[in-house]
C-alpha atoms as a PDB file:
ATOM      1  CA  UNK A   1     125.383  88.247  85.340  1.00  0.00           C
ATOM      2  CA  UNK A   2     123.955  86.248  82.615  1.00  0.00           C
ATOM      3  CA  UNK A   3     120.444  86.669  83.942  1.00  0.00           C
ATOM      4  CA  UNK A   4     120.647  90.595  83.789  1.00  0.00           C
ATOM      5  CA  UNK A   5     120.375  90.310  79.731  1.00  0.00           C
ATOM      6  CA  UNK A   6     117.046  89.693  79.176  1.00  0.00           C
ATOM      7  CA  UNK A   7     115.449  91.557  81.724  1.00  0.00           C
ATOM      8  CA  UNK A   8     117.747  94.284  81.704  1.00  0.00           C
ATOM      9  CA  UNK A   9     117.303  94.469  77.442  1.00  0.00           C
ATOM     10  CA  UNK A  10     113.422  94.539  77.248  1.00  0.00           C
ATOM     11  CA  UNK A  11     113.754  97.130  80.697  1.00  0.00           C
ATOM     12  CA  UNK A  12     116.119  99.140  78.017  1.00  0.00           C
ATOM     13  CA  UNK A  13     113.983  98.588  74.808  1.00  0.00           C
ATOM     14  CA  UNK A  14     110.305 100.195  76.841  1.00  0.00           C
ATOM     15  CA  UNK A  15     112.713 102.941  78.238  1.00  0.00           C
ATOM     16  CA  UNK A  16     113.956 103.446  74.656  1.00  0.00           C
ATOM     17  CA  UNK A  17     110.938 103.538  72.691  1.00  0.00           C
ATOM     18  CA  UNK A  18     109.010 105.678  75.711  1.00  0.00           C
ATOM     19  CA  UNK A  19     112.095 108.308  75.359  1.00  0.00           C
ATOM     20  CA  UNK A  20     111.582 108.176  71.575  1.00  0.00           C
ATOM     21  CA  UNK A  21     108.621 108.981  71.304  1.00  0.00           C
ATOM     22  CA  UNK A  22     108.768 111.880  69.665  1.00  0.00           C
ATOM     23  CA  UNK A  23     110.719 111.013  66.655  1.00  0.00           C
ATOM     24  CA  UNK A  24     108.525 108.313  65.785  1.00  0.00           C
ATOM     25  CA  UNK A  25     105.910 110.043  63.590  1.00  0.00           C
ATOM     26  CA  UNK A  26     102.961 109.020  65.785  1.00  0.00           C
ATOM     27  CA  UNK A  27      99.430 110.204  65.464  1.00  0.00           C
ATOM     28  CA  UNK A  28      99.389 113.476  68.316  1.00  0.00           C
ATOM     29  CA  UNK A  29      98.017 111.246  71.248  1.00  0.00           C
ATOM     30  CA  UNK A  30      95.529 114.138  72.612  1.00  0.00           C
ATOM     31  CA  UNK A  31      94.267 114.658  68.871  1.00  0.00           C
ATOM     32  CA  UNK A  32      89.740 113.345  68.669  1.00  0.00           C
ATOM     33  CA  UNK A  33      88.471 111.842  65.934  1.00  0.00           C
ATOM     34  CA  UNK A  34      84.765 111.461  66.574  1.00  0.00           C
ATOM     35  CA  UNK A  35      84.238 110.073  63.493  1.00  0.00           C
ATOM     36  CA  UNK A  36      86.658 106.868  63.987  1.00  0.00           C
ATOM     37  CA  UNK A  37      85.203 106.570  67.482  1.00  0.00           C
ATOM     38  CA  UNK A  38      85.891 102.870  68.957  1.00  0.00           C
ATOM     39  CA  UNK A  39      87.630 101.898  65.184  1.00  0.00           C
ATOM     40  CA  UNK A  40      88.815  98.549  64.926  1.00  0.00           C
ATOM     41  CA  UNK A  41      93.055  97.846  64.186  1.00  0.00           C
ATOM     42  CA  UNK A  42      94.038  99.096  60.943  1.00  0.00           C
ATOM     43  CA  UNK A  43      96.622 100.017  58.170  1.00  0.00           C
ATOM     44  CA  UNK A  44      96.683 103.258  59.703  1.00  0.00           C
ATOM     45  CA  UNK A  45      96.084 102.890  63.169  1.00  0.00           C
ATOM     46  CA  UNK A  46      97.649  99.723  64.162  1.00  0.00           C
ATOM     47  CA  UNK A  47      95.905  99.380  67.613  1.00  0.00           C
ATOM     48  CA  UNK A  48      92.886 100.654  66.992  1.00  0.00           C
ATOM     49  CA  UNK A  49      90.835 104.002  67.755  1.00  0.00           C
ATOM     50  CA  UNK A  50      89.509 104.794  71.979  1.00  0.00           C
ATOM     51  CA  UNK A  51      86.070 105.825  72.972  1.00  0.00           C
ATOM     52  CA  UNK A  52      87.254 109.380  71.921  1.00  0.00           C
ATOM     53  CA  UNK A  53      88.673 108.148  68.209  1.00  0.00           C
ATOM     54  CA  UNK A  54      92.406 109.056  69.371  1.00  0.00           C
ATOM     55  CA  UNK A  55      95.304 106.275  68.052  1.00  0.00           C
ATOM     56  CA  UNK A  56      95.573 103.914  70.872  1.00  0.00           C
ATOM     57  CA  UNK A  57      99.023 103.350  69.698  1.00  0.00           C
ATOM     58  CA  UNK A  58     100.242 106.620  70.197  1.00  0.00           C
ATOM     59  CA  UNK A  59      98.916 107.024  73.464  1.00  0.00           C
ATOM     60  CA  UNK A  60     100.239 103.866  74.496  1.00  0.00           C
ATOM     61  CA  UNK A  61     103.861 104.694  73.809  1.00  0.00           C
ATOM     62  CA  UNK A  62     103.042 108.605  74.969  1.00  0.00           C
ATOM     63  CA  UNK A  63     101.898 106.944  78.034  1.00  0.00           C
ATOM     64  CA  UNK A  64     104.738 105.142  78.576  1.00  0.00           C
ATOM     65  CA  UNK A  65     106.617 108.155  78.691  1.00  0.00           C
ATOM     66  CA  UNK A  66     104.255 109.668  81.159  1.00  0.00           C
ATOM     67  CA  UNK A  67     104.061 106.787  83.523  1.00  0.00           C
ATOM     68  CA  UNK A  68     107.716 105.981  83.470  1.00  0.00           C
ATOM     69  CA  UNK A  69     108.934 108.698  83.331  1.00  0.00           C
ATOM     70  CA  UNK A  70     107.218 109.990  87.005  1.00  0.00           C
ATOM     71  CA  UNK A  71     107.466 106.703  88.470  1.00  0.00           C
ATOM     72  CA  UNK A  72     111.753 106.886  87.824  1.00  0.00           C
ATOM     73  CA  UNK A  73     111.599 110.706  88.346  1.00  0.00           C
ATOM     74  CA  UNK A  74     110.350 109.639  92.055  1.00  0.00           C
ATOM     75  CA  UNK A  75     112.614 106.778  92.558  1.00  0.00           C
ATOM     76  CA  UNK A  76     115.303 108.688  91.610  1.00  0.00           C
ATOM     77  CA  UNK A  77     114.859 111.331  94.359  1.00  0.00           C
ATOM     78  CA  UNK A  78     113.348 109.230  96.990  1.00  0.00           C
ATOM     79  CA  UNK A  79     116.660 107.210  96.431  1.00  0.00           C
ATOM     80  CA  UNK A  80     118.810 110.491  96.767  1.00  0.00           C
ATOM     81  CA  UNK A  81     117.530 112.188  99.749  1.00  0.00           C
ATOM     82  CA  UNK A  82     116.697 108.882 101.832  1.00  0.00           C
ATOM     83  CA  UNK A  83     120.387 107.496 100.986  1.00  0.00           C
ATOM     84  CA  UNK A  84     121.622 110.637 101.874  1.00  0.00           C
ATOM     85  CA  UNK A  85     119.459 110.460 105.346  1.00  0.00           C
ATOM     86  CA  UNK A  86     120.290 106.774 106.142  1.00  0.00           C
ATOM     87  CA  UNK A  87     123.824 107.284 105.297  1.00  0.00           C
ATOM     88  CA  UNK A  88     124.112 110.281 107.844  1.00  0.00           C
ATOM     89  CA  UNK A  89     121.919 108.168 110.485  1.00  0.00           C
ATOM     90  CA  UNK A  90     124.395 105.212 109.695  1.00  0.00           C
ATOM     91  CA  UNK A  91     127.532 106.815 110.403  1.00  0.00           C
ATOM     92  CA  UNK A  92     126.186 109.141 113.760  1.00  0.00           C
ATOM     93  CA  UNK A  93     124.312 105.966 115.281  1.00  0.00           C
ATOM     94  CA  UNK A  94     122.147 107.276 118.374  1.00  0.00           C
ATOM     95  CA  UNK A  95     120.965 110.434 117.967  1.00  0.00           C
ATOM     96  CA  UNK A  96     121.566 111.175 114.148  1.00  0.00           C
ATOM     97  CA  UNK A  97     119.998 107.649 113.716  1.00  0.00           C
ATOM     98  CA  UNK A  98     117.116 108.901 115.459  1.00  0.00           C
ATOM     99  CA  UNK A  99     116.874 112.743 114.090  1.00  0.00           C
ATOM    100  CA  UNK A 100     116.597 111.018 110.555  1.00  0.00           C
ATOM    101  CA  UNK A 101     116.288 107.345 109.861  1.00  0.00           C
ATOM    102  CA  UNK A 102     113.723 107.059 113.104  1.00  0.00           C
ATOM    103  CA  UNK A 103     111.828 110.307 111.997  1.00  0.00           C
ATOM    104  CA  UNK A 104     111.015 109.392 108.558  1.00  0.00           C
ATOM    105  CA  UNK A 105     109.841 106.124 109.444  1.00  0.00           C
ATOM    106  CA  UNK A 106     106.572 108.049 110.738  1.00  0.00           C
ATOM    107  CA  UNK A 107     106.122 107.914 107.093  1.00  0.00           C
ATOM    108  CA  UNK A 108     105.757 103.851 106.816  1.00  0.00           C
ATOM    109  CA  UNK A 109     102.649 104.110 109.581  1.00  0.00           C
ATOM    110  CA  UNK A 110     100.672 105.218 107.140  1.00  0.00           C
ATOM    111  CA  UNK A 111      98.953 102.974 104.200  1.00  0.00           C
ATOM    112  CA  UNK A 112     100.763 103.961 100.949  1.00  0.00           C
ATOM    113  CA  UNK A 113      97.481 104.458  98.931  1.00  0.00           C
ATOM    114  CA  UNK A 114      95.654 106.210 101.634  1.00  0.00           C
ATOM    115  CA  UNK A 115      98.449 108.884 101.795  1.00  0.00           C
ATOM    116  CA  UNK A 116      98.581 109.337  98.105  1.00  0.00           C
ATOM    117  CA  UNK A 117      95.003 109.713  98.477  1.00  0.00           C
ATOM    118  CA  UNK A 118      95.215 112.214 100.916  1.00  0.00           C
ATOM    119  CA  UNK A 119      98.055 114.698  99.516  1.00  0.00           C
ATOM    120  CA  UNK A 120      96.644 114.328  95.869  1.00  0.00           C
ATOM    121  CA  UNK A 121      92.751 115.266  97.099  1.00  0.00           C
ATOM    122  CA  UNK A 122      94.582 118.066  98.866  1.00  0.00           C
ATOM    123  CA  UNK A 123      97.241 119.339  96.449  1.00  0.00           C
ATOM    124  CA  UNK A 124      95.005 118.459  93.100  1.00  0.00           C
ATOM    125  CA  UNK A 125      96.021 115.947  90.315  1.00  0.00           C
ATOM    126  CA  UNK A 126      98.889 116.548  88.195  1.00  0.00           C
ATOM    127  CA  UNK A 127     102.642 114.842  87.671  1.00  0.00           C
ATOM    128  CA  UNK A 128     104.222 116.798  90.111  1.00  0.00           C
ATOM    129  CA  UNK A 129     101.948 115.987  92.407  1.00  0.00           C
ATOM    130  CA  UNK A 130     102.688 112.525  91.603  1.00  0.00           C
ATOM    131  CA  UNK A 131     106.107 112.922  91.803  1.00  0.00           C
ATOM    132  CA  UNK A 132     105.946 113.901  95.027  1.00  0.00           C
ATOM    133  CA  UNK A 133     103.615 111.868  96.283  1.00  0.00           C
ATOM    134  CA  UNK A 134     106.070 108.776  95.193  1.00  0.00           C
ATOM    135  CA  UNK A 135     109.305 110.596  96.778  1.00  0.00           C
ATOM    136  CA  UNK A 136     108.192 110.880 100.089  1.00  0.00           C
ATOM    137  CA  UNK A 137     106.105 107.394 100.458  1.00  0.00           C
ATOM    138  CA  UNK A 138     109.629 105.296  98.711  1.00  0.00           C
ATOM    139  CA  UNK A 139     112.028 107.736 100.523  1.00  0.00           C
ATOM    140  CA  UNK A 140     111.912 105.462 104.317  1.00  0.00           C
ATOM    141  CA  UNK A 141     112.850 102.498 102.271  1.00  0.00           C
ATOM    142  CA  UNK A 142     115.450 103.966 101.176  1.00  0.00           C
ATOM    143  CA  UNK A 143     116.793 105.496 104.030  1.00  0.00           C
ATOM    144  CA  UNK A 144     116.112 102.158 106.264  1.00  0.00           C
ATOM    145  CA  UNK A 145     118.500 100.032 103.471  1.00  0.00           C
ATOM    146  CA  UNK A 146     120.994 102.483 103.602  1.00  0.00           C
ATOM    147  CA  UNK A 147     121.512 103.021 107.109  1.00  0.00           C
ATOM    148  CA  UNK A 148     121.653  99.069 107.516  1.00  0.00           C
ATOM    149  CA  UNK A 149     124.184  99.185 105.096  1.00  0.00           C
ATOM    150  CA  UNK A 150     125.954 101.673 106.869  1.00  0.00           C
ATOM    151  CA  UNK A 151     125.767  99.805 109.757  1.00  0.00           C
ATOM    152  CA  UNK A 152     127.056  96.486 108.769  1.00  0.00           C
ATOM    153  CA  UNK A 153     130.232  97.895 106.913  1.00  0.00           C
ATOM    154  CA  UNK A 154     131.235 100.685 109.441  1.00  0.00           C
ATOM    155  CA  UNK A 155     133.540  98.707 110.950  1.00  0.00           C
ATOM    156  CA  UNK A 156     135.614  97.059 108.037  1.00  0.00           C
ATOM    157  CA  UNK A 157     139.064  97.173 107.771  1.00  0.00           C
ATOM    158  CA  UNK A 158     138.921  99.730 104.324  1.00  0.00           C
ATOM    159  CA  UNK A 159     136.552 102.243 106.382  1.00  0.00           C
ATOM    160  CA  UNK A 160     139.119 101.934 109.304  1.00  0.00           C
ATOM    161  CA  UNK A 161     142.063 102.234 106.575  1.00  0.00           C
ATOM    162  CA  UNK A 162     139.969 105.440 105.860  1.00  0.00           C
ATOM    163  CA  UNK A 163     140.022 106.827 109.079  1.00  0.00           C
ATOM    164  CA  UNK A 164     143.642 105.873 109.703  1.00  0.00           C
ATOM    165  CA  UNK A 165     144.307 108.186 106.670  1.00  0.00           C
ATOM    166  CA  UNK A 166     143.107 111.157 108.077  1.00  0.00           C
ATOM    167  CA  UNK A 167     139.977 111.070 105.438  1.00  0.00           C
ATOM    168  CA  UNK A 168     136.892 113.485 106.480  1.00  0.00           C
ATOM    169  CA  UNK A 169     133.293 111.391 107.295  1.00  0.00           C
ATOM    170  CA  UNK A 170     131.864 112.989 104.005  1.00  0.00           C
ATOM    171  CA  UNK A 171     134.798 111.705 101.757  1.00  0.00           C
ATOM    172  CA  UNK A 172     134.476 108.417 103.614  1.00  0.00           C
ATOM    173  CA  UNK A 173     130.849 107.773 102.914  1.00  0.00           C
ATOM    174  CA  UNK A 174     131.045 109.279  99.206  1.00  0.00           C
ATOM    175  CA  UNK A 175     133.969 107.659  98.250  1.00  0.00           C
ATOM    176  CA  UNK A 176     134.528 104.304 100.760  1.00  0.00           C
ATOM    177  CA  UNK A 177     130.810 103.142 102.034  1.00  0.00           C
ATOM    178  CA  UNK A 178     128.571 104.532  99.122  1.00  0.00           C
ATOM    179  CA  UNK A 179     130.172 102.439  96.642  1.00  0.00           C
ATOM    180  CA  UNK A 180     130.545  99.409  98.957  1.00  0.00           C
ATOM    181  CA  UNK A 181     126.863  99.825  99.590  1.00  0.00           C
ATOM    182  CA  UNK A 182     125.526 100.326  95.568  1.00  0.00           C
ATOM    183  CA  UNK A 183     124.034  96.673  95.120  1.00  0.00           C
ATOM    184  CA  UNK A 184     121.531  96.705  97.871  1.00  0.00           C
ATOM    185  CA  UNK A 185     120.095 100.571  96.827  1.00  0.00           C
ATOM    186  CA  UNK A 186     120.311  99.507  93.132  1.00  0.00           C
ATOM    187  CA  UNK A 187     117.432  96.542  93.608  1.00  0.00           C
ATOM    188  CA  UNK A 188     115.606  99.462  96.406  1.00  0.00           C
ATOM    189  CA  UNK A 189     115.854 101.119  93.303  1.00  0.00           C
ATOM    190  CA  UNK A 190     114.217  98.915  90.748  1.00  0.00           C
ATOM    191  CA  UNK A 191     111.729  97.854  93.424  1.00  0.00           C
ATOM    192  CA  UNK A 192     110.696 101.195  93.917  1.00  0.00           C
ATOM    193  CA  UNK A 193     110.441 101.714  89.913  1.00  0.00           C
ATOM    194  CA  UNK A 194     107.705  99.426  89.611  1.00  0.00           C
ATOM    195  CA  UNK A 195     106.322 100.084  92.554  1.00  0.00           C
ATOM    196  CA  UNK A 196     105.665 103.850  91.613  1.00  0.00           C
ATOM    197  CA  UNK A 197     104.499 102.986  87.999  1.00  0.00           C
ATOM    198  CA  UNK A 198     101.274 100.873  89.509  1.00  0.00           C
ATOM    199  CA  UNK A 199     100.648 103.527  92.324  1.00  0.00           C
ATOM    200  CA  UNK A 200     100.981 106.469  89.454  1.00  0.00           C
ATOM    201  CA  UNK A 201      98.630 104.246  87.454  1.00  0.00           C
ATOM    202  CA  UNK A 202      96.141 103.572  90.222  1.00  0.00           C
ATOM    203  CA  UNK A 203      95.777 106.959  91.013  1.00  0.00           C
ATOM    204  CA  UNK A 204      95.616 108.019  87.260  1.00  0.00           C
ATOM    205  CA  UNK A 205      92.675 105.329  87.127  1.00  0.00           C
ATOM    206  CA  UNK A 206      90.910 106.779  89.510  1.00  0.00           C
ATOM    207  CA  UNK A 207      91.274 110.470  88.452  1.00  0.00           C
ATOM    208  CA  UNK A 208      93.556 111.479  91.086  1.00  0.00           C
ATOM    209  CA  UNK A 209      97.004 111.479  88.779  1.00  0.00           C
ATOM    210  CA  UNK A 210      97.640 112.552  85.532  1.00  0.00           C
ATOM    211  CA  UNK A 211      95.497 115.253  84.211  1.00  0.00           C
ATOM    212  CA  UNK A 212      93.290 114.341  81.235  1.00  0.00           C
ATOM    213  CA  UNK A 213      94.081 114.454  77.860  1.00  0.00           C
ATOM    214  CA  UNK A 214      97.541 113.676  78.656  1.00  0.00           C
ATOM    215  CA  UNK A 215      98.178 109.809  78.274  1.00  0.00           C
ATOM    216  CA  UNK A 216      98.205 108.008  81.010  1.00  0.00           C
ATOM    217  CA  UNK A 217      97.991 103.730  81.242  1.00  0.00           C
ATOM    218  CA  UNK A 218      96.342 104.579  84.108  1.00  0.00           C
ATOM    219  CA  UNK A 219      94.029 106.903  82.270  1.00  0.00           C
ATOM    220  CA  UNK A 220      93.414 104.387  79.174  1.00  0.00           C
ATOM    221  CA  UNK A 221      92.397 101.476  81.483  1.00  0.00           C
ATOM    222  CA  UNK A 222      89.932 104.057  83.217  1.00  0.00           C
ATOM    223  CA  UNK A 223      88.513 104.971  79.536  1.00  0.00           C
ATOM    224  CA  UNK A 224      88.464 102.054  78.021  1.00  0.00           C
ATOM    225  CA  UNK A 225      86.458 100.809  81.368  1.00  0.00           C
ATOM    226  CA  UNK A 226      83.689 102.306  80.038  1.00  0.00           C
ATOM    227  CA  UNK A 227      83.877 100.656  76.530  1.00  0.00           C
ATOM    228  CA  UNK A 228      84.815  97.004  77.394  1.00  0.00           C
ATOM    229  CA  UNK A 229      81.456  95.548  75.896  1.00  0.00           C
ATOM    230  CA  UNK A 230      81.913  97.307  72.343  1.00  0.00           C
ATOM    231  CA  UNK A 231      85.618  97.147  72.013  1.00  0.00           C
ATOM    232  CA  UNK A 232      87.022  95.009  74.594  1.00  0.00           C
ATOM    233  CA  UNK A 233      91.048  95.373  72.998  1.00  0.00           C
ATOM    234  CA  UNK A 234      90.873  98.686  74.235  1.00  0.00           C
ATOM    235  CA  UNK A 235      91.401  97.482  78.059  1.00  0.00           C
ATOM    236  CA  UNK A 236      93.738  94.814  76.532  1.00  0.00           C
ATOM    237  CA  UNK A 237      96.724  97.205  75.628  1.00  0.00           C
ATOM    238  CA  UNK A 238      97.188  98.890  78.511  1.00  0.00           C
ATOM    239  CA  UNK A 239      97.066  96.510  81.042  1.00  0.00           C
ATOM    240  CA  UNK A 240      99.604  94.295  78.988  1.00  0.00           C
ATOM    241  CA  UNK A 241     101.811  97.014  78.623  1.00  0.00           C
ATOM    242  CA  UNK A 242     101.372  97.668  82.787  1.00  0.00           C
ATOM    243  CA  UNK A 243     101.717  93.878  83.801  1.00  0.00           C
ATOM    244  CA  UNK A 244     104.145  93.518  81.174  1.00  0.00           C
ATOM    245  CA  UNK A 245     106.620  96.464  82.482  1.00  0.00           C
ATOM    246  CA  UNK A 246     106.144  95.277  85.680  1.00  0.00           C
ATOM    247  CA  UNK A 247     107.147  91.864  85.346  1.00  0.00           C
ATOM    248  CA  UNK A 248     110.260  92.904  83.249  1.00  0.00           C
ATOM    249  CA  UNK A 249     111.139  95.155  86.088  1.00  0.00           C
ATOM    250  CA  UNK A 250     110.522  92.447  88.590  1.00  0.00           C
ATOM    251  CA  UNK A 251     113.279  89.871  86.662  1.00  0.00           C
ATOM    252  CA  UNK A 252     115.506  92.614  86.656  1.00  0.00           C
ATOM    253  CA  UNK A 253     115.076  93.662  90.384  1.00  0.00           C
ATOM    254  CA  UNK A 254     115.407  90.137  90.696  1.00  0.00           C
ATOM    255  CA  UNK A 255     118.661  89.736  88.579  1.00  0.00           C
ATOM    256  CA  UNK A 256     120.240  92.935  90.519  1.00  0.00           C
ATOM    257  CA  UNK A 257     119.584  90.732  94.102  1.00  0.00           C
ATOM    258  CA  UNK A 258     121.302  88.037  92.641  1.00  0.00           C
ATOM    259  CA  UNK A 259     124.010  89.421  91.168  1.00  0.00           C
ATOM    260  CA  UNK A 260     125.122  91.463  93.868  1.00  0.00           C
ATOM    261  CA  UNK A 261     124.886  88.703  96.484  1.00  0.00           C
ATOM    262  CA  UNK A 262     128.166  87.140  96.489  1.00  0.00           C
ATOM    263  CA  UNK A 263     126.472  83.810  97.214  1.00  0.00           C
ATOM    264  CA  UNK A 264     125.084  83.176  93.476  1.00  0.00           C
ATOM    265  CA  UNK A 265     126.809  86.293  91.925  1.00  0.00           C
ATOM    266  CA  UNK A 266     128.782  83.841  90.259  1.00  0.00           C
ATOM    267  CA  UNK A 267     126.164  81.188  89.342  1.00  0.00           C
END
């Protein structure tokens, strides 16, 4: 548990400062400057000025909010409906296996990117978009953890104790297998999390995500592309803040693994 600290704290602090965002009396991120075009760090702007003379700054933390906020947005109903779907093809085996687990595995034959490609060209940029994008390519991952989940602890004496008792399937798997099953789902979870924040980046790089002004890291890397010989920081800050979040996440996906493993849970 010891390990989940660190991680889990500097996780908690970019979730904390991305959700505060507004209270921090930040230059409006969307707000041009011509004048103070490509500005160097200053008193006033701490982080400098982008190729449009908005606060780099503000847009970074705005853009945490944006990129964060769809990539858990995603994870968190991908995680919903495919639990729900693997828990249902856990407990029916055979043909409720196949009517769900089996058919949303179709999903996984196609490449991740290609299929984000595909429904963004064809539904047009935008965060829902993303959104759901990200919920249907994390949602077999999902369902294919918890219906081996389901699987292995079917059979155990408390589910059978269950049973005995007379207990309905749905108040079994709510109350009895869901909880028994947490750990695994909660590093699916986290996984997915950073997962979604370099896809929703990606596709904001290459136009296909967040709509312009809003801030993106995806959109910053893309703008300060075309900058990089004049003010080279400007490609700096947003990919540390990206590799940066995603390592964090990472240690704390890796944490969760080891902490619900009862083989080093109490290392």
């Amino acid at each position: 548990m010891k390990r989940l600290w660190l991680p889990g704290a500097f996780v908690a602090l970019i979730i904390l400062v991305a959700l505060a965002a507004p209270f921090l009396g930040l230059p409006d991120p969307v707000r041009q400057d011509i004048a103070r075009r490509l500005a160097a760090p200053s008193a006033g702007s701490w982080l400098g000025r982008d190729e449009f003379g908005r606060d780099v700054l503000s847009r970074l933390i705005w853009g945490a909010r944006t990129s964060l906020g769809v990539a858990f947005v995603a994870a968190l109903v991908a995680g919903t409906v495919g639990t729900a779907i693997g828990l249902i093809g856990g407990w029916g085996k055979g043909l409720g296996a196949f009517l769900t687990v089996r058919s949303v595995e179709i999903i996984m034959c196609f490449p991740p990117v290609l299929l984000a490609l595909l429904v963004v060209t064809l539904l047009g940029p935008g965060a829902a978009t993303l959104v759901l994008v990200l919920s249907v390519l994390y949602l077999p991952g999902f369902a294919r953890v918890a219906y081996a989940e389901v699987l292995a602890v079917r059979s155990r004496e408390y589910v059978e104790a269950a049973r005995a008792f007379g207990a309905t399937p749905r108040r079994i798997l709510l109350r009895t297998v869901l909880p028994n099953i947490a750990g695994p789902l909660l590093v699916q979870l986290s996984l997915t999390v950073a997962a979604a924040v370099v896809i929703e980046s990606g596709l904001s790089f290459l136009g296909l995500g967040v709509v312009p002004p809003a801030p993106s890291w995806g959109l910053m890397i893309r703008g300060a592309r075309a900058t990089m010989e004049q003010a080279p920081l400007l490609l700096l800050w947003p990919c540390a803040a990206l590799t940066l979040t995603i390592l964090a996440i990472n240690l704390l996906c890796d944490a969760l693994r080891d902490a619900v493993d009862p083989r080093t849970a109490d290392r």
